[in-house]
N, C-alpha and C. Protein backbone atom coordinates (compact mmCIF):
# COMPACT_ATOMS: atom_id res chain seq x y z
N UNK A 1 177.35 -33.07 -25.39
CA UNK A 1 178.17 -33.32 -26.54
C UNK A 1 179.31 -34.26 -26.24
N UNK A 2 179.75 -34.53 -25.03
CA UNK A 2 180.67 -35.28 -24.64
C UNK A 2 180.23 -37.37 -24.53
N UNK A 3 179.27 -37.08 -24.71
CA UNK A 3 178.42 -38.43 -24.85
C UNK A 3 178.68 -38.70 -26.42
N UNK A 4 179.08 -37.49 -27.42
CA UNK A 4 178.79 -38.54 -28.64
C UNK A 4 179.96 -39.07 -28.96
N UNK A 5 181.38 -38.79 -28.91
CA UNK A 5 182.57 -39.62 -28.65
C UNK A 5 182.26 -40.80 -28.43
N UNK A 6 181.94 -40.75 -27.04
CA UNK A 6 181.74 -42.15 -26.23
C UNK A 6 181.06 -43.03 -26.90
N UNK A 7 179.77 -42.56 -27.45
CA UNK A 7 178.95 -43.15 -28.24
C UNK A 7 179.78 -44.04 -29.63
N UNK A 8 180.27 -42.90 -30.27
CA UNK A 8 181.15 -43.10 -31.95
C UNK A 8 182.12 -44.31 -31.61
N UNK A 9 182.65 -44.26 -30.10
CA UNK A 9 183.51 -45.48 -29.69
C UNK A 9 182.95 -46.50 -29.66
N UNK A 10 181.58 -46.90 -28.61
CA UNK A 10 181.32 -48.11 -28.78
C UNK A 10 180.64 -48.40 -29.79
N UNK A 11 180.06 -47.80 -30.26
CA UNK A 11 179.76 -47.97 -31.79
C UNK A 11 181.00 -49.07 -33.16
N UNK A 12 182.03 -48.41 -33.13
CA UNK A 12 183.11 -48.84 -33.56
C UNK A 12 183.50 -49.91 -33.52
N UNK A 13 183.68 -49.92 -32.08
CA UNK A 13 184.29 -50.85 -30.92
C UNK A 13 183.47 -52.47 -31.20
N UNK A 14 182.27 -51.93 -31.50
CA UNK A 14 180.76 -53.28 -31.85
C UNK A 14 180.95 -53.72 -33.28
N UNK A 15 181.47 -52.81 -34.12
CA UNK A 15 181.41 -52.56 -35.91
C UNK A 15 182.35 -53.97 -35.83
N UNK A 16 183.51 -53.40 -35.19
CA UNK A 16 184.88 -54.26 -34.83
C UNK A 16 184.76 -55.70 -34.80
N UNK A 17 183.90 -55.64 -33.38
CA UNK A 17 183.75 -57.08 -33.13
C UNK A 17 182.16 -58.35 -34.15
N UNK A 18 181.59 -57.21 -34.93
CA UNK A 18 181.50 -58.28 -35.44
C UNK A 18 181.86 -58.36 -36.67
N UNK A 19 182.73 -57.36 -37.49
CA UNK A 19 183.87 -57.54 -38.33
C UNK A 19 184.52 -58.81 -37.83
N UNK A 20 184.95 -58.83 -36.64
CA UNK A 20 185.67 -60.11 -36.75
C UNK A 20 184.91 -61.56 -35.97
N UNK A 21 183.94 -61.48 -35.64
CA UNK A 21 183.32 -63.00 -35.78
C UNK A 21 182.70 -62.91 -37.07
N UNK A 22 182.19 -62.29 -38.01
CA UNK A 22 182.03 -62.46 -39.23
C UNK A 22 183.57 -63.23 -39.68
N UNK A 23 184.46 -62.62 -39.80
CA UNK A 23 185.56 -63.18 -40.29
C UNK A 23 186.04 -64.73 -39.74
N UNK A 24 186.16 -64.90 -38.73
CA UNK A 24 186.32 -66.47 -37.89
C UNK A 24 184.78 -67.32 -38.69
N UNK A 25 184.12 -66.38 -38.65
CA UNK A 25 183.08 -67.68 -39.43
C UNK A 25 183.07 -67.98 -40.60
N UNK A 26 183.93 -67.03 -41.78
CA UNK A 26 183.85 -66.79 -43.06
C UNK A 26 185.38 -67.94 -43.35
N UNK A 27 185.83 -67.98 -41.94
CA UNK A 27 186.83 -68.60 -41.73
C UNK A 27 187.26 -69.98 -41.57
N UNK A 28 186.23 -70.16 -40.42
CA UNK A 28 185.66 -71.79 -40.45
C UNK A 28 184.99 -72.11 -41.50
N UNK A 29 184.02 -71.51 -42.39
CA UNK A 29 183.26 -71.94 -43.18
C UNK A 29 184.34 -72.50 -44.86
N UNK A 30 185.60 -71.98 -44.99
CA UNK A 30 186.11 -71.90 -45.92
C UNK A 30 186.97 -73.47 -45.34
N UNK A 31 187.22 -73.03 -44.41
CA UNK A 31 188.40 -74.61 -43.74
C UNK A 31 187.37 -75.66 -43.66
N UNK A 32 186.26 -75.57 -43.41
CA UNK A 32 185.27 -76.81 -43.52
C UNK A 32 185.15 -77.10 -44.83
N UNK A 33 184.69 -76.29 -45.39
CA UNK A 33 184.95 -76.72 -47.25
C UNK A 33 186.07 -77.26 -47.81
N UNK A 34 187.27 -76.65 -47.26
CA UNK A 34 188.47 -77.68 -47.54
C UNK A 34 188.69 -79.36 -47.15
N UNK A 35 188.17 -79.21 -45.89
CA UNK A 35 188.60 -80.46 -45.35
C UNK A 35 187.43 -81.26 -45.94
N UNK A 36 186.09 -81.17 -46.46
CA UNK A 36 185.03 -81.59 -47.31
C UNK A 36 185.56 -82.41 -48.99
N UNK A 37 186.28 -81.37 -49.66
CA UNK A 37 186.30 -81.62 -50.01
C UNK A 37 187.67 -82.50 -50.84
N UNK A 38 188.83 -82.01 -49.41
CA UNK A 38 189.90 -83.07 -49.50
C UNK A 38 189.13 -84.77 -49.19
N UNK A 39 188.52 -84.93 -48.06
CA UNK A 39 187.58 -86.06 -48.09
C UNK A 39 186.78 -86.23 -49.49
N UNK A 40 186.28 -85.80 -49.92
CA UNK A 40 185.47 -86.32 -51.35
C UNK A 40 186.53 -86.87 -52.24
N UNK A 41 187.93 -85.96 -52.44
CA UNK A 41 188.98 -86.17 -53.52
C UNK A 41 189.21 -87.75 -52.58
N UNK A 42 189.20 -87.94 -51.59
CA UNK A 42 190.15 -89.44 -51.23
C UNK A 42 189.42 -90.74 -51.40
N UNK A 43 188.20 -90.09 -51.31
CA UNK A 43 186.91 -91.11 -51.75
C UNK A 43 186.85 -91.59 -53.29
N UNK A 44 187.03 -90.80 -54.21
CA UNK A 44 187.19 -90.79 -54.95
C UNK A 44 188.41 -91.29 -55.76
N UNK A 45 189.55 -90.84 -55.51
CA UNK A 45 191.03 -91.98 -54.99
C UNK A 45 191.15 -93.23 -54.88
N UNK A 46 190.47 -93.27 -53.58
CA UNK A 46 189.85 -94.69 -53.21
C UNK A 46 189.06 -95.71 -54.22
N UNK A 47 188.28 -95.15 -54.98
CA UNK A 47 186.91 -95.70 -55.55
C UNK A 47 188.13 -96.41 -56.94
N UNK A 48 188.73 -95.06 -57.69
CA UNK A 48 189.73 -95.10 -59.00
C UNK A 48 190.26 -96.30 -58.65
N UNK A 49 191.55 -96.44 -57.11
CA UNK A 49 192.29 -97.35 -57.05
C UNK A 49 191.57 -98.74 -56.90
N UNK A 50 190.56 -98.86 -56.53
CA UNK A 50 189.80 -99.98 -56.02
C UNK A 50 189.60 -100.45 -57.95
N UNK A 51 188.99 -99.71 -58.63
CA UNK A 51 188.53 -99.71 -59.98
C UNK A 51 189.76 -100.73 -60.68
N UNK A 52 190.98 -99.92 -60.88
CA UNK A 52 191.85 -100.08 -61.27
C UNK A 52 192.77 -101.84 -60.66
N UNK A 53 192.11 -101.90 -59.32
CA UNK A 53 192.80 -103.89 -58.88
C UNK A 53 191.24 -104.29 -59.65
N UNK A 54 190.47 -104.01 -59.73
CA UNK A 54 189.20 -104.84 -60.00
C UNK A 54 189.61 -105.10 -61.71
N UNK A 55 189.87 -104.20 -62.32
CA UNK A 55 189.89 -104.33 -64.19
C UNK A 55 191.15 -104.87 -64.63
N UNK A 56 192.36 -104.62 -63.20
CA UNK A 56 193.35 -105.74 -63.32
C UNK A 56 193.42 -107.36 -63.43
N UNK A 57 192.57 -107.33 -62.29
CA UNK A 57 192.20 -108.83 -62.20
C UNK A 57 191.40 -109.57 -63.35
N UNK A 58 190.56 -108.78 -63.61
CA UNK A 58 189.37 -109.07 -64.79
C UNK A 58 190.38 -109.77 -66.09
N UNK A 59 191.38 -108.40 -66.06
CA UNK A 59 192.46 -108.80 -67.70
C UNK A 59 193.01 -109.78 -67.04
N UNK A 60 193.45 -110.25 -66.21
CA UNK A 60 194.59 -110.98 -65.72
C UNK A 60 194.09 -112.37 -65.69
N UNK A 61 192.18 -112.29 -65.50
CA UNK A 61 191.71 -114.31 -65.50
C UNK A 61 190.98 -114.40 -66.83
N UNK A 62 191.17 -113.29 -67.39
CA UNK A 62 190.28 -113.38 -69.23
C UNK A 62 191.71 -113.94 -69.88
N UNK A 63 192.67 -113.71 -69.28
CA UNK A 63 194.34 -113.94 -70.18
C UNK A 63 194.66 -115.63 -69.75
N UNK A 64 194.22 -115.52 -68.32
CA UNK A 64 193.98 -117.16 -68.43
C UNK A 64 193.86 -118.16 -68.80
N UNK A 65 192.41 -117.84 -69.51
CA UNK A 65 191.26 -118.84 -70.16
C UNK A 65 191.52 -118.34 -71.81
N UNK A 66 192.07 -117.51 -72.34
CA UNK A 66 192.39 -117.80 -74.08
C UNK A 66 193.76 -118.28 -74.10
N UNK A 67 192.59 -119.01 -75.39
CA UNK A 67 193.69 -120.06 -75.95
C UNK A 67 193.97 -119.74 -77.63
N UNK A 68 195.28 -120.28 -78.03
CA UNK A 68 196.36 -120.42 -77.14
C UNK A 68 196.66 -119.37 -76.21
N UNK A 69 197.45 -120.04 -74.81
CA UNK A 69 197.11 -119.00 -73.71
C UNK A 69 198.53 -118.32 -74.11
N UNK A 70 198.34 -117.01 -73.71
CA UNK A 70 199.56 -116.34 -73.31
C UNK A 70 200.60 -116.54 -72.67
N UNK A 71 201.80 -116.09 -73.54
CA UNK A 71 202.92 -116.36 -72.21
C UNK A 71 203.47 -115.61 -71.36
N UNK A 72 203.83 -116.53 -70.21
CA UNK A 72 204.04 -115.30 -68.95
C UNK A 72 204.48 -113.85 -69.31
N UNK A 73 205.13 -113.48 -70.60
CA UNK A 73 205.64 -112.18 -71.15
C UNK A 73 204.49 -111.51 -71.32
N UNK A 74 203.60 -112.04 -72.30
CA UNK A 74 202.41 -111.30 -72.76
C UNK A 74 201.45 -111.13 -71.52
N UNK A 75 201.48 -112.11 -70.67
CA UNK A 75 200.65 -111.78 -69.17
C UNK A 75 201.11 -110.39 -68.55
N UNK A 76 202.43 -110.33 -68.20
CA UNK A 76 202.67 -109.21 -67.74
C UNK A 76 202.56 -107.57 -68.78
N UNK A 77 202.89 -108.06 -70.24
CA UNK A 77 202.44 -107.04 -70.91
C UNK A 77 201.11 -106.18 -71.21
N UNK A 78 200.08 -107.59 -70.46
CA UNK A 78 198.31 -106.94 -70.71
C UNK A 78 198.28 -106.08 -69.72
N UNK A 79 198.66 -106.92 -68.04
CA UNK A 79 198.88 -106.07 -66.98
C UNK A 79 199.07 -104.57 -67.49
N UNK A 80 200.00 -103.84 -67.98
CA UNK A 80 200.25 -102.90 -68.07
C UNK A 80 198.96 -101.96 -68.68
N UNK A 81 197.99 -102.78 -68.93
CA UNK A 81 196.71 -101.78 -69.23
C UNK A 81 196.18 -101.46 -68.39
N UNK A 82 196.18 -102.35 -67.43
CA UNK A 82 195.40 -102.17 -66.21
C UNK A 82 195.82 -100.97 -65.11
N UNK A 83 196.35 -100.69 -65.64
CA UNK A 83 197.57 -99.59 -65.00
C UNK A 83 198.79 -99.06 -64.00
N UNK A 84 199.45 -100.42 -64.22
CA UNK A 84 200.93 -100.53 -64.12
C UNK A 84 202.06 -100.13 -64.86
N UNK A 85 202.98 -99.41 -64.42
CA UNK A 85 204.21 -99.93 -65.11
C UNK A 85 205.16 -100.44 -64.91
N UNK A 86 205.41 -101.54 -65.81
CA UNK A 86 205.90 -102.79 -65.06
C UNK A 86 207.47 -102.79 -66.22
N UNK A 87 208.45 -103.58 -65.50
CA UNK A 87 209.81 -103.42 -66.46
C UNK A 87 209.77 -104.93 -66.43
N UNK A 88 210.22 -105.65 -67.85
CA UNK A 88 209.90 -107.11 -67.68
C UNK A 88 211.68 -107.36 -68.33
N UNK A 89 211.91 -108.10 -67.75
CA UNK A 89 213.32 -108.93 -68.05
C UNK A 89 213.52 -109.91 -68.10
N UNK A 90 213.74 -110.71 -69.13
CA UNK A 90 213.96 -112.00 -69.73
C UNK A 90 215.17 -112.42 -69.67
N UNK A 91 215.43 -113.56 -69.05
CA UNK A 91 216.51 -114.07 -68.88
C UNK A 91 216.46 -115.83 -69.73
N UNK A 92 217.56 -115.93 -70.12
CA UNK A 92 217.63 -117.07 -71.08
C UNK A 92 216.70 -117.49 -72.25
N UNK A 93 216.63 -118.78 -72.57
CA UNK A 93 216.07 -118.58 -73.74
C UNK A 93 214.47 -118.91 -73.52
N UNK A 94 213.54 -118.02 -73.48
CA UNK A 94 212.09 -118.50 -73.52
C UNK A 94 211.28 -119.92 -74.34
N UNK A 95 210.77 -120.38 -73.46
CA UNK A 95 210.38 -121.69 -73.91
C UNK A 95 209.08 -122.24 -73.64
N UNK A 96 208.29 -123.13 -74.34
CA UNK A 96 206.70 -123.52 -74.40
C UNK A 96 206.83 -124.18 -72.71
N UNK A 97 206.49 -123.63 -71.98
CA UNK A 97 206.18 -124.48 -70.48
C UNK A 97 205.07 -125.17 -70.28
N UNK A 98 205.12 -126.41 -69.76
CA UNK A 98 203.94 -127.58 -69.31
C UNK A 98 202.49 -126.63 -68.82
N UNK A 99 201.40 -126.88 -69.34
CA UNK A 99 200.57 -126.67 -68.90
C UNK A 99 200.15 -125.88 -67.39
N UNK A 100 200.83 -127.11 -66.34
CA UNK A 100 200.72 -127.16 -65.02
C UNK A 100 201.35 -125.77 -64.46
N UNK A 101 202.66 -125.69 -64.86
CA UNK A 101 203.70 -124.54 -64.84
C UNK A 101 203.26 -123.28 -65.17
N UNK A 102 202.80 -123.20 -66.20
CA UNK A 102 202.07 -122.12 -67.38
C UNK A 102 201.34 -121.28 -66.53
N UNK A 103 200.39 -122.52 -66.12
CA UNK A 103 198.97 -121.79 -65.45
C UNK A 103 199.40 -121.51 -64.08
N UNK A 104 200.41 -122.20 -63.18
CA UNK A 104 201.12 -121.93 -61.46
C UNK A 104 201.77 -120.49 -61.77
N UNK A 105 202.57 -120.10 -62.73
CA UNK A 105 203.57 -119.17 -63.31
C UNK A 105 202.49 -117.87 -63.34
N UNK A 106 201.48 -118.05 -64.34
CA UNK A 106 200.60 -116.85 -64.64
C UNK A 106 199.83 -116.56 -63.21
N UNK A 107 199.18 -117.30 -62.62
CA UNK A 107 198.40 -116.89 -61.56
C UNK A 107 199.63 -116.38 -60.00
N UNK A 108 200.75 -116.60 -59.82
CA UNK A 108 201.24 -116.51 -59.44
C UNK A 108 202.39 -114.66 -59.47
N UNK A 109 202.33 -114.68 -60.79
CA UNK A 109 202.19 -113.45 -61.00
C UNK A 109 201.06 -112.38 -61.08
N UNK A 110 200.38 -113.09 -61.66
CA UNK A 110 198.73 -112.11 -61.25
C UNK A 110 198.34 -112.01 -59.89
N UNK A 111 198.58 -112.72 -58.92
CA UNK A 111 198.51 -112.22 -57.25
C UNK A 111 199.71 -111.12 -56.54
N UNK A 112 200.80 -111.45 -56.90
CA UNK A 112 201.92 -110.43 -57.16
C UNK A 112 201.75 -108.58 -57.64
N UNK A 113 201.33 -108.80 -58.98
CA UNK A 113 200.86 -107.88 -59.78
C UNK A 113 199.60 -106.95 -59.09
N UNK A 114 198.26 -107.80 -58.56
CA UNK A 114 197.57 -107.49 -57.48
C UNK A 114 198.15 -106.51 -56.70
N UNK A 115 198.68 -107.48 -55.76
CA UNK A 115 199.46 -106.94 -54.50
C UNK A 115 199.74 -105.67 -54.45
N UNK A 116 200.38 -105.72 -55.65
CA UNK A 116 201.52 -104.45 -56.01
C UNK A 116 200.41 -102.86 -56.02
N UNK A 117 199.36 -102.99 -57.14
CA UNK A 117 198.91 -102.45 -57.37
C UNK A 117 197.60 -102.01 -55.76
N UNK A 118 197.60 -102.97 -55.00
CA UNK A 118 196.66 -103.01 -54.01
C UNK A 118 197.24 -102.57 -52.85
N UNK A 119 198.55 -103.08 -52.38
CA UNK A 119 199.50 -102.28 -51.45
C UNK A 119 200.69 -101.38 -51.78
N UNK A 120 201.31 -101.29 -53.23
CA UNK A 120 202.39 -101.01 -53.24
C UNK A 120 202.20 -99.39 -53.81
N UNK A 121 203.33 -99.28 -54.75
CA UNK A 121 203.30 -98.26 -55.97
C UNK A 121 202.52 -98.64 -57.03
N UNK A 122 202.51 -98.22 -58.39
CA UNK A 122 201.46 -99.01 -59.52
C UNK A 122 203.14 -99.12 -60.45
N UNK A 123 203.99 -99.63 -59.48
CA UNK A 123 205.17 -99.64 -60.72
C UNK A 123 205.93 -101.12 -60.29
N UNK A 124 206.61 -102.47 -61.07
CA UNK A 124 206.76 -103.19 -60.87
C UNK A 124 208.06 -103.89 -61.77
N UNK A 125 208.78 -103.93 -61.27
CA UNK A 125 210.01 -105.02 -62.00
C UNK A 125 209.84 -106.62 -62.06
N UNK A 126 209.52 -107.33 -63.27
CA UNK A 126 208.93 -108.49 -63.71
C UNK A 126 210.31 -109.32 -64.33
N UNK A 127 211.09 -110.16 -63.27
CA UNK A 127 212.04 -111.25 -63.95
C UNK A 127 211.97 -112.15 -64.41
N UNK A 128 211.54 -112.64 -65.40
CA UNK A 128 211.81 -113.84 -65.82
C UNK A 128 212.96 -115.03 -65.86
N UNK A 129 213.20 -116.05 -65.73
CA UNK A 129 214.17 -116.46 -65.78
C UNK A 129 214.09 -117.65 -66.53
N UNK A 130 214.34 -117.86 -68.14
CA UNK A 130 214.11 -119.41 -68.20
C UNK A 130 215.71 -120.71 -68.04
N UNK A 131 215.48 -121.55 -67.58
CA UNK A 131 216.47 -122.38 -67.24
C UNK A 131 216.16 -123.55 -67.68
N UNK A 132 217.31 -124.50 -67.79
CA UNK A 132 216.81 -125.72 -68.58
C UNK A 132 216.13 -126.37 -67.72
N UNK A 133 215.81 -126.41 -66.39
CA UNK A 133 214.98 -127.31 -65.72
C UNK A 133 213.41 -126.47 -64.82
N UNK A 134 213.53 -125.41 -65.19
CA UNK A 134 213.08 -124.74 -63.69
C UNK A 134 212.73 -123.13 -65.09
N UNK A 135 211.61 -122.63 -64.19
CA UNK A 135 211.28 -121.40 -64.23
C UNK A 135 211.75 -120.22 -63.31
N UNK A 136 211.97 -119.44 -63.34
CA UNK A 136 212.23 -117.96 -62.07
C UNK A 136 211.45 -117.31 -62.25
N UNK A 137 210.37 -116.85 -61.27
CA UNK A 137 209.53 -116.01 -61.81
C UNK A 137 210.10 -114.61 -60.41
N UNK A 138 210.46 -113.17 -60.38
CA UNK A 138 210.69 -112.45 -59.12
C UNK A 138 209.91 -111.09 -59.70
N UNK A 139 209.10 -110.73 -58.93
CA UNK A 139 208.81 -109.15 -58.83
C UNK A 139 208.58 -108.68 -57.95
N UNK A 140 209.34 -107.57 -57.93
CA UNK A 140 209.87 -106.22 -56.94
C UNK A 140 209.06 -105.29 -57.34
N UNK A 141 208.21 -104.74 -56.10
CA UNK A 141 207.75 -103.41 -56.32
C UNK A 141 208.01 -102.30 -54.97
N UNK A 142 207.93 -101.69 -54.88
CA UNK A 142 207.97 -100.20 -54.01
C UNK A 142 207.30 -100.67 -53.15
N UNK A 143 207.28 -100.34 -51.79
CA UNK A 143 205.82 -100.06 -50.77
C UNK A 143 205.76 -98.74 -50.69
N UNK A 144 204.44 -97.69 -50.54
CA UNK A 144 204.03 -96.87 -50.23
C UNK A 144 204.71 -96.40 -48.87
N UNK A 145 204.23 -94.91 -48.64
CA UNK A 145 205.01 -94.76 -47.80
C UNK A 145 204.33 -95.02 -46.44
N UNK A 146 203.07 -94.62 -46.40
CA UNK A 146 202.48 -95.44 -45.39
C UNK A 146 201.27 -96.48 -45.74
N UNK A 147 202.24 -97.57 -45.14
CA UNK A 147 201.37 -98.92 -45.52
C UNK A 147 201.08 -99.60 -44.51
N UNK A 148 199.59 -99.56 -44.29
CA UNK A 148 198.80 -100.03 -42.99
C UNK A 148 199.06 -101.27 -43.36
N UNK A 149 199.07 -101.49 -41.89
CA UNK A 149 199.71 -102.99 -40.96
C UNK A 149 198.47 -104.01 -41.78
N UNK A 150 199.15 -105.17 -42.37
CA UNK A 150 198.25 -105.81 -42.78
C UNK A 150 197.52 -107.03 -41.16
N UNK A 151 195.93 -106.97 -41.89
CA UNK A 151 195.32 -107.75 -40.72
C UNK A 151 194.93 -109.05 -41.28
N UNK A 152 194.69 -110.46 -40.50
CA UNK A 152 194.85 -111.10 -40.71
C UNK A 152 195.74 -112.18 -41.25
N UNK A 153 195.70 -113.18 -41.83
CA UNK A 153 196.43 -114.17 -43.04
C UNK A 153 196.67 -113.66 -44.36
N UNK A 154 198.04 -114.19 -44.69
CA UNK A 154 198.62 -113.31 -46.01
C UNK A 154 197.41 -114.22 -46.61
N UNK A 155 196.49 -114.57 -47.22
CA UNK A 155 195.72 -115.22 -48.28
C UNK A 155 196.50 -115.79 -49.56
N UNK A 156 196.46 -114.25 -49.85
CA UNK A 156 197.62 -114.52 -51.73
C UNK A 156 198.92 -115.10 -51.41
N UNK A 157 199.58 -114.63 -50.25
CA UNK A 157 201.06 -115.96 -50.33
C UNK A 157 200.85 -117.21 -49.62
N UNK A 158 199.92 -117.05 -49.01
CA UNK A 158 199.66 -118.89 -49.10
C UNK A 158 198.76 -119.85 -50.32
N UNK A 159 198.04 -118.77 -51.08
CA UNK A 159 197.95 -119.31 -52.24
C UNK A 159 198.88 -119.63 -53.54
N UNK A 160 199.46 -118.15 -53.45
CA UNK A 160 201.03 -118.47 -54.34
C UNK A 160 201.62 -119.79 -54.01
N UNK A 161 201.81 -120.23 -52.65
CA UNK A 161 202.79 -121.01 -52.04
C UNK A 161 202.48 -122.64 -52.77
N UNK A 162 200.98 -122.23 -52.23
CA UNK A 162 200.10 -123.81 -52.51
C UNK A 162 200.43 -124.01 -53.90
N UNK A 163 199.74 -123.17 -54.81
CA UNK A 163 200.12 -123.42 -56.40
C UNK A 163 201.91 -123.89 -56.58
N UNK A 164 202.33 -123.19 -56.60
CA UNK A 164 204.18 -123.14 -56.45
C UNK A 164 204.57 -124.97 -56.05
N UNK A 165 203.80 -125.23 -54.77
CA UNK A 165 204.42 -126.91 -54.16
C UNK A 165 203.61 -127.65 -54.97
N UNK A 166 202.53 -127.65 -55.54
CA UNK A 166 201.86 -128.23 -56.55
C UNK A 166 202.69 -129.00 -57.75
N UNK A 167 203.34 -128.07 -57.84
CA UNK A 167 203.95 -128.81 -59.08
C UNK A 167 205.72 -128.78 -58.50
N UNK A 168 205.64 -128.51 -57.45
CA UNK A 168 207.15 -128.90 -56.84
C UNK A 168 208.19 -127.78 -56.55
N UNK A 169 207.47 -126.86 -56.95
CA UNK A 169 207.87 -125.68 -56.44
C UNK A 169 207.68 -125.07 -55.54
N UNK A 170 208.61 -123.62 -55.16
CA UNK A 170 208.39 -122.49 -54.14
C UNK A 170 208.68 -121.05 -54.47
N UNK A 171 207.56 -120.81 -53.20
CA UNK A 171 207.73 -119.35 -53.42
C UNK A 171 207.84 -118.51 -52.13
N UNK A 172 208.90 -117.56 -52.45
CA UNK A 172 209.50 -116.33 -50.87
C UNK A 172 209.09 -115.23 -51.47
N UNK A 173 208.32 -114.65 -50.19
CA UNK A 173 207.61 -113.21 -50.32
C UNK A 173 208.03 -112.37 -49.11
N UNK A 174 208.15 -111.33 -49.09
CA UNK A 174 208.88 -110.64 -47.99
C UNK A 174 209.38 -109.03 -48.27
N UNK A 175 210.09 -108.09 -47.50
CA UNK A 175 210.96 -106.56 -47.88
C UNK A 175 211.71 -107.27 -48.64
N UNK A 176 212.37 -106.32 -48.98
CA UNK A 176 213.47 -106.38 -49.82
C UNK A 176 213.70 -105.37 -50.61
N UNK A 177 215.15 -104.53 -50.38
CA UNK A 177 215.53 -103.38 -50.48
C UNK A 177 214.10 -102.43 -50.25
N UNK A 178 213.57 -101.76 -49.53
CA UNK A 178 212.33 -100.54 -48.81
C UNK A 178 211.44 -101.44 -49.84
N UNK A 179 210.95 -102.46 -50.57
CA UNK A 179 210.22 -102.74 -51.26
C UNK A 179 209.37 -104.03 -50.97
N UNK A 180 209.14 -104.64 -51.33
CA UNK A 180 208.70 -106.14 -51.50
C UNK A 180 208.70 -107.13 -52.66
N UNK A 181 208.92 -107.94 -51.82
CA UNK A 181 209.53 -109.39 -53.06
C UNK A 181 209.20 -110.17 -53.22
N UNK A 182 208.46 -110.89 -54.50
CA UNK A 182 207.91 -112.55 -54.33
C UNK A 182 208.82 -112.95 -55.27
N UNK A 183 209.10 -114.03 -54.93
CA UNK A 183 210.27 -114.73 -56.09
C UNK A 183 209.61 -116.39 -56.13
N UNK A 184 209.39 -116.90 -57.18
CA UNK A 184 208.69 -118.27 -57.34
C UNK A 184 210.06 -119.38 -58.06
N UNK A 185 209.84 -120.28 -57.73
CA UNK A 185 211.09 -121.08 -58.24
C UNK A 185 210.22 -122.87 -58.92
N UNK A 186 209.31 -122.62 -60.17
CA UNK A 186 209.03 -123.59 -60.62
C UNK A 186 209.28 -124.33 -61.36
N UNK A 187 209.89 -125.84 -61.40
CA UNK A 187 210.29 -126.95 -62.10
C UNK A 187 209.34 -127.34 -63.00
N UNK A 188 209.95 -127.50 -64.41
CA UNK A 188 209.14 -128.60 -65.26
C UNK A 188 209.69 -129.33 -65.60
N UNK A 189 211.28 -129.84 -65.67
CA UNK A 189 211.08 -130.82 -66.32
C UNK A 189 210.67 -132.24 -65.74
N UNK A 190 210.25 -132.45 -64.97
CA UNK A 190 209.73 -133.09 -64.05
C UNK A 190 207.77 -133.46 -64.28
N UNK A 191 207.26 -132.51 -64.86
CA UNK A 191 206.21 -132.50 -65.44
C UNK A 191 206.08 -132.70 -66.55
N UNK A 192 207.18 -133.14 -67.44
CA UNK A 192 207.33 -133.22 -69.28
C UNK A 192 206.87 -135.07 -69.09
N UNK A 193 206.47 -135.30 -69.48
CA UNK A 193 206.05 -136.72 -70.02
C UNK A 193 206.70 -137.48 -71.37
C-alpha cells in the first residue's frame, strides 16, 4: 500500500509536466500567430501606401494634360484626394503664368507631393508665392520617424533641379525644422514675349 502514494505522485508529477509543455506550445502557437499576422497587417500597409503614391501620381499627370490646365492651387487641391493633407498658402496676388513656368511649377510640386507621401507623413504645407517677377513655390512636410537611409541618387531633386534651371530657375531640397524642404524659385518674366 505504500507504493500507491508513490505511484499518485508520479502520476501527478507527469499530469504536471505535460500540463505545461501543452501550455509553452499553446504558447508558441498563439505568439506565432501574432507575429503572422502583424506581418500580413504590414504587407498590407505596404501594398495601401504603395496604392495611394501610385493614384497620386496618376491625378497629378491627368491634371497636367487638361486643358485649360490647372493652377498650381487647384494642383495641390486634387492632390488632396489622393490622400494628403496638405495646407496651401497664397501669397500675393495670383496670376496666369507662362506656359514653361506653369508646367516646371506643377511637376515640381508633384515630385515634392510624391516624396512626401513616399517618405514623409501624408501631411504637407504648400506656399505659394506670387511676385511680380518670379514664382515661390516651398513645401514642408514631416519625416517619419524612422526613415531608411536613402540609396542611391536623389532622382526627383535632380529632376526638380533640371526643370527649375530650364527656365532659369532653382530649387533647395534638404531638413528643415525635423522635416524636409523643397523650395523652387521660378522666373517668368523673362519668358513673357
Amino acid at each position: 500500500m505504500n507504493q500507491q502514494p508513490a505511484l499518485n505522485a508520479m502520476v501527478g508529477s507527469s499530469t504536471q509536466v505535460v500540463v505545461a509543455i501543452a501550455l509553452t506550445c499553446l504558447g508558441a502557437a498563439v505568439i506565432l500567430a501574432a507575429l503572422l499576422l502583424r506581418r500580413r497587417n504590414r504587407a498590407v500597409a505596404a501594398h495601401a501606401h504603395s496604392q495611394h503614391v501610385a493614384n497620386l501620381t496618376r491625378l497629378l499627370l491627368r491634371a497636367q494634360y487638361d486643358y485649360p490646365r490647372p493652377t498650381l492651387a487647384d494642383l495641390v487641391q486634387s492632390s488632396r484626394q489622393g490622400g494628403l493633407t496638405i495646407r496651401l498658402h497664397l501669397a500675393g496676388s495670383p496670376q496666369e503664368l507662362p506656359d514653361p513656368v506653369d508646367l516646371a511649377g506643377m511637376r515640381i510640386i508633384q515630385e515634392a507631393l510624391t516624396n512626401t507621401l513616399k517618405h514623409g507623413t501624408p501631411n504637407a504645407t504648400v506656399v505659394l508665392c506670387y511676385q511680380p517677377d518670379r514664382v515661390t513655390l516651398t513645401v514642408d512636410n514631416a519625416m517619419k520617424a524612422k526613415t531608411p537611409a536613402s540609396k542611391g541618387p536623389h532622382e526627383g531633386l535632380a529632376t526638380m533641379r533640371r526643370r527649375a534651371s530650364k527656365i532659369g530657375g532653382s530649387v533647395a531640397a534638404g531638413p528643415y525644422q525635423g522635416g524636409w524642404r523643397v523650395h523652387a524659385e521660378l522666373p517668368f518674366r523673362s519668358q513673357v514675349t
